[in-house]
Protein backbone atom coordinates (compact mmCIF):
# COMPACT_ATOMS: atom_id res chain seq x y z
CA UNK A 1 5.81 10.98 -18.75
CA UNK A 2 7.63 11.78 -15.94
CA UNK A 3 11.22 12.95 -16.81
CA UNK A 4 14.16 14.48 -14.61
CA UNK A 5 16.49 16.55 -16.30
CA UNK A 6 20.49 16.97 -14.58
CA UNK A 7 21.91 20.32 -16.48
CA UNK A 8 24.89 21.78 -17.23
CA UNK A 9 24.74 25.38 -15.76
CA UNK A 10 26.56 26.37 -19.28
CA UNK A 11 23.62 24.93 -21.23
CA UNK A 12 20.39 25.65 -18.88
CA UNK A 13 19.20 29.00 -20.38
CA UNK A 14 19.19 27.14 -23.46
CA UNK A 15 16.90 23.85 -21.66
CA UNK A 16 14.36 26.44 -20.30
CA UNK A 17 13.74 27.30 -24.18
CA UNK A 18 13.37 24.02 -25.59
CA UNK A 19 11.22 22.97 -22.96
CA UNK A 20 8.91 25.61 -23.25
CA UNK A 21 7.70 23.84 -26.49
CA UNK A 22 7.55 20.65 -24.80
CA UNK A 23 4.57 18.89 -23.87
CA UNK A 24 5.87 17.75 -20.18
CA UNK A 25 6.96 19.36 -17.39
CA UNK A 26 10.28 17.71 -15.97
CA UNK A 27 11.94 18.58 -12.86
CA UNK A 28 15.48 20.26 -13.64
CA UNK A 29 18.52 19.80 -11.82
CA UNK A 30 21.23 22.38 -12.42
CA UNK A 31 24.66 21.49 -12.03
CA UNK A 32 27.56 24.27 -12.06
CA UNK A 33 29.09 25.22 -14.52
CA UNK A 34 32.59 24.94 -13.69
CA UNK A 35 32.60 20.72 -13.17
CA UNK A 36 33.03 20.69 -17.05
CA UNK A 37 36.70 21.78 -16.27
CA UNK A 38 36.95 18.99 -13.75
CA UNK A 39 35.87 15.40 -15.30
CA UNK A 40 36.60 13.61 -12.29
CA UNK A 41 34.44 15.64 -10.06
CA UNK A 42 31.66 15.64 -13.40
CA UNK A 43 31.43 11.97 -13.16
CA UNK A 44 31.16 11.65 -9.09
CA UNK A 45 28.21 14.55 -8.96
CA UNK A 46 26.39 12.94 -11.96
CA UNK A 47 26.59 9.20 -10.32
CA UNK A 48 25.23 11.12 -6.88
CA UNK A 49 22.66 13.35 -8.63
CA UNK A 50 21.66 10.09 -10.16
CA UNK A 51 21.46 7.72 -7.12
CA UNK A 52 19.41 10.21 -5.16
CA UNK A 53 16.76 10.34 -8.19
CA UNK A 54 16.55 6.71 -7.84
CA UNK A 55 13.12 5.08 -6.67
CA UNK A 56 11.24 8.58 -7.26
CA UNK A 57 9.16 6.80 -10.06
CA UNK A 58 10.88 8.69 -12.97
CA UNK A 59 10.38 7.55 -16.46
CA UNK A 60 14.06 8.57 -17.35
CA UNK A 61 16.49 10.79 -16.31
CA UNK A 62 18.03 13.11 -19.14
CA UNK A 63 21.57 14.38 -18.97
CA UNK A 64 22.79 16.95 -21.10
CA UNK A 65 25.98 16.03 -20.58
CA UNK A 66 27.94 14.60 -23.32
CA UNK A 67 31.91 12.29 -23.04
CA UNK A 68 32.85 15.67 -21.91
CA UNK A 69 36.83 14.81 -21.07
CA UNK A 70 35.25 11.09 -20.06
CA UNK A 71 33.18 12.46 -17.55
CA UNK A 72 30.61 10.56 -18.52
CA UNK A 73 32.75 7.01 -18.66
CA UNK A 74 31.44 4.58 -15.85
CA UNK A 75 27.99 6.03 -15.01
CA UNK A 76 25.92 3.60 -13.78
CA UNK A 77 21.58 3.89 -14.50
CA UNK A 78 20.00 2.36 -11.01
CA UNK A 79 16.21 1.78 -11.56
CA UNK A 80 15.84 3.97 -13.95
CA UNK A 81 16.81 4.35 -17.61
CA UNK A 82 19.41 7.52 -18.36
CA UNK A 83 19.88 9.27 -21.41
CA UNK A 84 22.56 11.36 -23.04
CA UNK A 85 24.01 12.75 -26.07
CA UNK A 86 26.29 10.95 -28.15
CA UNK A 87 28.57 14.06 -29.32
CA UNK A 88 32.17 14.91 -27.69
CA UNK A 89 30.87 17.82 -26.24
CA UNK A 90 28.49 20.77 -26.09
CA UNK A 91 31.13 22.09 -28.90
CA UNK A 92 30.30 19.06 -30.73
CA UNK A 93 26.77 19.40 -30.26
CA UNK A 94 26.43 23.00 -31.28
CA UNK A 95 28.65 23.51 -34.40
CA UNK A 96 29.77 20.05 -35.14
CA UNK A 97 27.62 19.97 -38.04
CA UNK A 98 29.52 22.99 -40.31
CA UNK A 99 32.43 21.59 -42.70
CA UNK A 100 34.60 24.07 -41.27
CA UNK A 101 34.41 22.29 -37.51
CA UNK A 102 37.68 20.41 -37.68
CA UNK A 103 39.76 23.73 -38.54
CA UNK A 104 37.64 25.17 -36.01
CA UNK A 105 38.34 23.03 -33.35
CA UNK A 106 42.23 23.27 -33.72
CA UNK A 107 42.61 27.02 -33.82
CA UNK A 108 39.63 28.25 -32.02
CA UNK A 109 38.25 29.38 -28.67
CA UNK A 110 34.31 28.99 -28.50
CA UNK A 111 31.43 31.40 -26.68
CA UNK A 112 27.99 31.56 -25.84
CA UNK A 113 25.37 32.77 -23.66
CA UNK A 114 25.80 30.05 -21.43
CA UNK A 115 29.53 30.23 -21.20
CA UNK A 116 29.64 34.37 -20.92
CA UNK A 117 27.36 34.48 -18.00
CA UNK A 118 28.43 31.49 -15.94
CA UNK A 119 29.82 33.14 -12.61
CA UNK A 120 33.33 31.67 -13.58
CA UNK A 121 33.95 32.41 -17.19
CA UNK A 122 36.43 34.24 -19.14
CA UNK A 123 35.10 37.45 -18.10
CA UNK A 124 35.66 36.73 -14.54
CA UNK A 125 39.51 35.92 -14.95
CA UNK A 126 40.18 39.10 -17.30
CA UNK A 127 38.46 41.36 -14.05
CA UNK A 128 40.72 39.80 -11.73
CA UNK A 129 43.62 39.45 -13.71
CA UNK A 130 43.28 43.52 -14.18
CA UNK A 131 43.32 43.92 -10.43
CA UNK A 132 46.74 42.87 -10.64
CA UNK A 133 48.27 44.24 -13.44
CA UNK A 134 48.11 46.90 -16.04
CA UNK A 135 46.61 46.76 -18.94
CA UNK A 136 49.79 46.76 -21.15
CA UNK A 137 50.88 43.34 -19.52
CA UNK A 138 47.22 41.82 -19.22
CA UNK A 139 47.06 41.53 -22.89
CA UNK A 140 50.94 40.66 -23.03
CA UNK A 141 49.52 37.56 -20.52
CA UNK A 142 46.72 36.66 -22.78
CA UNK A 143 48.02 37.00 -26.18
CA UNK A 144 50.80 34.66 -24.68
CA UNK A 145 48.31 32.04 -23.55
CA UNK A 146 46.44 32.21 -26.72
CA UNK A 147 49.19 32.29 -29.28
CA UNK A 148 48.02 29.05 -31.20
CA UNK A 149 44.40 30.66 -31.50
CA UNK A 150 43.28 32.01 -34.39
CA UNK A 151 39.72 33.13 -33.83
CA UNK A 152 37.29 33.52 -31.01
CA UNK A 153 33.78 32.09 -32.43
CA UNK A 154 30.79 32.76 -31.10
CA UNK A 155 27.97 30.09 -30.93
CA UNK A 156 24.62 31.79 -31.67
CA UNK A 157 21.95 29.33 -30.60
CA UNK A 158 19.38 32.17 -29.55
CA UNK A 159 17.51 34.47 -32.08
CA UNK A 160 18.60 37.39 -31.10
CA UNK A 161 22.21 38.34 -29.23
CA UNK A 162 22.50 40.11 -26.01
CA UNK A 163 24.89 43.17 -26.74
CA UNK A 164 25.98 42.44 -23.46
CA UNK A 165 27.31 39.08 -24.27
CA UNK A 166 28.50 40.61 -28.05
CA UNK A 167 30.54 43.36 -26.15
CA UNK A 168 31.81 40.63 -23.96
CA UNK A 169 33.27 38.14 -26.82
CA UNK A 170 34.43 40.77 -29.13
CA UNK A 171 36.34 42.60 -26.11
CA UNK A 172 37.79 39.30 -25.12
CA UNK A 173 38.81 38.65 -28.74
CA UNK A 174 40.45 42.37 -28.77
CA UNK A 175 42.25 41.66 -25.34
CA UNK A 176 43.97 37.90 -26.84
CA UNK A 177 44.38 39.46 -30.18
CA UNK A 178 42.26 37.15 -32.41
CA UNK A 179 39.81 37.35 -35.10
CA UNK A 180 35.99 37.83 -34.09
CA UNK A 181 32.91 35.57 -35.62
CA UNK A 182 29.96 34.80 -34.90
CA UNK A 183 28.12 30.98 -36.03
CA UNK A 184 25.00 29.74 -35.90
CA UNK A 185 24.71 26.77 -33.83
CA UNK A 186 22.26 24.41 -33.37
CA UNK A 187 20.13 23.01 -31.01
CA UNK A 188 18.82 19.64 -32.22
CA UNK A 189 20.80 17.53 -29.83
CA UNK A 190 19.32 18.73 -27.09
CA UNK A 191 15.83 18.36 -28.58
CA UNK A 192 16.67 15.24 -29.23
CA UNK A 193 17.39 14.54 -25.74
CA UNK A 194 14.16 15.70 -24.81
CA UNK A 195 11.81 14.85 -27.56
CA UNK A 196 8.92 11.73 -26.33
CA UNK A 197 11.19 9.67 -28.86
CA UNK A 198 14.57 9.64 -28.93
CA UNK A 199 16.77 9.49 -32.52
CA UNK A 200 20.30 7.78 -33.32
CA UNK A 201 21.97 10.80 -31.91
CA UNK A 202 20.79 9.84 -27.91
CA UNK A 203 21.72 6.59 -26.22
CA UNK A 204 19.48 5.59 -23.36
CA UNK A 205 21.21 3.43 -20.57
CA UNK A 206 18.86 0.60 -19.41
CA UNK A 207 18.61 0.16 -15.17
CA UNK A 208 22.38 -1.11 -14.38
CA UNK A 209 24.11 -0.36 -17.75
CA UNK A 210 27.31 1.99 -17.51
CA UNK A 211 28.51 4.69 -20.06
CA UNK A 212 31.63 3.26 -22.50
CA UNK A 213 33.34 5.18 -24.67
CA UNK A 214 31.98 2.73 -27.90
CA UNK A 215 28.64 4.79 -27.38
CA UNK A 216 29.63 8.36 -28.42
CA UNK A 217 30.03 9.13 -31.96
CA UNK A 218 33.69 10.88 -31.99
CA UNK A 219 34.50 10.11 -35.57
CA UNK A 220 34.93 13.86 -35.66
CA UNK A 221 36.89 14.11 -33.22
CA UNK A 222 40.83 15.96 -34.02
């Protein structure tokens, strides 16, 4: 099987892993991470990334995208069959499975690996916003722009956390105010994605079918 794989830059740490118990190699295109803030954009790069894969003799190409603000909506397979995740979003994906999600999703603001270390993550705004100001009105800012948040949550999908990245979401949580926690997330969506067979969670577009929104499962959605 030859597979090509267009990643999120959030989620590609997390590929690598799952692929290393894989048996296929599959050429990975990583995508940055900041288009997931701009659906419009999202939906143009994907629809390029998956033109120019066209006619290379790929069995499918995987995205591990997901509706992601309708970024997906409209994507059109060429020659080859493309397939994605039926979940909202890598939120979805990750933690949609605990009873607690809905609350979650309301109140919450959500971490990982991928999202601490993505060259344009929280991290990045609190250096730059403490350029500017001092510290007293940098967390005057932030507990301003967080005020209906409850909790930052952490998404543990690795075995072991970075205390890099735990130093990083608890001081962001200390900076807005909030409650700190840490959840174990899951990765079986994206195995899904890129097992030999796929399950009910993965659609697979056949060669000129486009993404609707009557594919993704959103029945969780708030």
């Amino acid at each position: 099987m030859k597979r090509a794989i267009i990643c999120c830059g959030i989620i590609y740490q997390d590929i690598e892993d799952v692929l290393k118990s894989l048996p296929y190699e599959a050429d990975i295109i990583q995508l940055p991470p900041k288009l997931h803030n701009h659906p419009d954009q999202l939906t143009s790069q994907l629809q390029e990334e998956i033109d120019k894969l066209s006619g290379k003799g790929y069995d499918e190409i995987v995205l591990t995208y997901f509706l992601c603000g309708n970024g997906l909506l409209g994507i059109t397979a060429r020659d080859t069959p493309v397939a994605f995740g039926r979940c909202e979003d890598c939120i979805d994906a990750c933690v949609g499975h605990h009873s607690e999600y809905k609350d979650w999703r309301r109140n919450s603001i959500f971490e990982s690996r991928g999202w601490l270390n993505n060259g344009d993550d929280q991290t990045a705004e609190v250096r730059a916003m403490r350029q500017r100001y001092d510290e007293e009105t940098v967390k005057e800012l932030y507990s301003e722009m967080y005020v209906n948040y409850k909790k930052v949550i952490y998404m543990k999908m690795e075995d072991t956390i970075d205390p890099e990245d735990l130093t990083k979401a608890k001081d962001f949580a200390d900076l807005v105010d909030l409650d700190f926690m840490i959840t174990d997330g899951t990765l079986d969506v994206y195995k899904d994605l890129l097992a030999i067979e796929h399950s009910d969670n993965v659609c697979v577009l056949a060669p000129g079918e486009k993404v609707e929104l009557s594919m993704f499962n959103l029945m969780r959605r708030i």
